[in-house]
Protein backbone atom coordinates (compact mmCIF):
# COMPACT_ATOMS: atom_id res chain seq x y z
CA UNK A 1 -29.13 -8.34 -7.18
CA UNK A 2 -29.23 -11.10 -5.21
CA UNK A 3 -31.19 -13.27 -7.98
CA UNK A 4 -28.75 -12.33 -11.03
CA UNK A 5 -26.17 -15.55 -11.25
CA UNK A 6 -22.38 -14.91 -9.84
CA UNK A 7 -21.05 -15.51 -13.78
CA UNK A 8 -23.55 -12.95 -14.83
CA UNK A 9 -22.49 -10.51 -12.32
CA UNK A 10 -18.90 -10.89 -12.98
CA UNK A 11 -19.38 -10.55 -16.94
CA UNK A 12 -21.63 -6.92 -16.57
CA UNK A 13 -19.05 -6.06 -13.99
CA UNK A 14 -15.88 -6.71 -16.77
CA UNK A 15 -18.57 -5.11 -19.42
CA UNK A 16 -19.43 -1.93 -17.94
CA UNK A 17 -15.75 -1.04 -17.04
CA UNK A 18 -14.52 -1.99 -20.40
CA UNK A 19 -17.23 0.39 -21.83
CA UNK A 20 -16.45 3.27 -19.00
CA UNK A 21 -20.07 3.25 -18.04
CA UNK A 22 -21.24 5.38 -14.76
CA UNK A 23 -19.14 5.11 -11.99
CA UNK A 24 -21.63 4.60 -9.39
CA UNK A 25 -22.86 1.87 -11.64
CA UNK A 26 -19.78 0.31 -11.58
CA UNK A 27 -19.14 0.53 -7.71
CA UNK A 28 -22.66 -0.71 -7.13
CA UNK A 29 -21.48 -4.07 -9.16
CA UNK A 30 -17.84 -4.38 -7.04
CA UNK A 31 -19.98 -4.11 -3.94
CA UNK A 32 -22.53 -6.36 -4.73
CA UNK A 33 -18.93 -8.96 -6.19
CA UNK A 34 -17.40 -7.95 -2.97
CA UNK A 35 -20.67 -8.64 -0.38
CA UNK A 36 -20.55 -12.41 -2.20
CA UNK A 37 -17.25 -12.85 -2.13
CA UNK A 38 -17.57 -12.66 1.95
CA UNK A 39 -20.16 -15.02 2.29
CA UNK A 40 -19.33 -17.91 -0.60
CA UNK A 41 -16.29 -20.14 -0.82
CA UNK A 42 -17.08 -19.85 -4.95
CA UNK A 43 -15.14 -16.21 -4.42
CA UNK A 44 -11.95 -17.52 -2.18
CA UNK A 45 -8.30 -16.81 -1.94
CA UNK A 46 -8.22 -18.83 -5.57
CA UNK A 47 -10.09 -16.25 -6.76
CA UNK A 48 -9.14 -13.17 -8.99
CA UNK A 49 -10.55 -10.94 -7.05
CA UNK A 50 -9.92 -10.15 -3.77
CA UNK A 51 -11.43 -7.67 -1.52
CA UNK A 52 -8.60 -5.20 -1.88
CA UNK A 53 -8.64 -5.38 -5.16
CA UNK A 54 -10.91 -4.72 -8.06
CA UNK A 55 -11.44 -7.40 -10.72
CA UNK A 56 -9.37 -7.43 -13.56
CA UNK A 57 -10.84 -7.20 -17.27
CA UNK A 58 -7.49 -9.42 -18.71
């Protein structure tokens, strides 16, 4: 995942919950959002999402 842009991540993420895909699918992408959030300023406290929370689709 590691090669897949941070906007690209963050629009499959908002995708796949709006369609109610697999949930392992889904936790796969808020742990890969999460991981990057921890070691990028792009993801900080400005952000909407924050490790103890999941992203919202609004």
């Amino acid at each position: 995942m590691l090669s897949i842009p941070d906007d690209f991540l963050m629009d499959s993420y908002k995708k796949a919950v709006a369609l109610n895909l697999c949930p392992q699918f889904i936790k796969l992408l808020e742990n890969e959002i999460r991981r990057r959030s921890m070691h990028s300023p792009k993801y900080g406290k400005k952000s909407a999402y924050h490790e103890n929370e999941s992203p919202s689709i609004h």
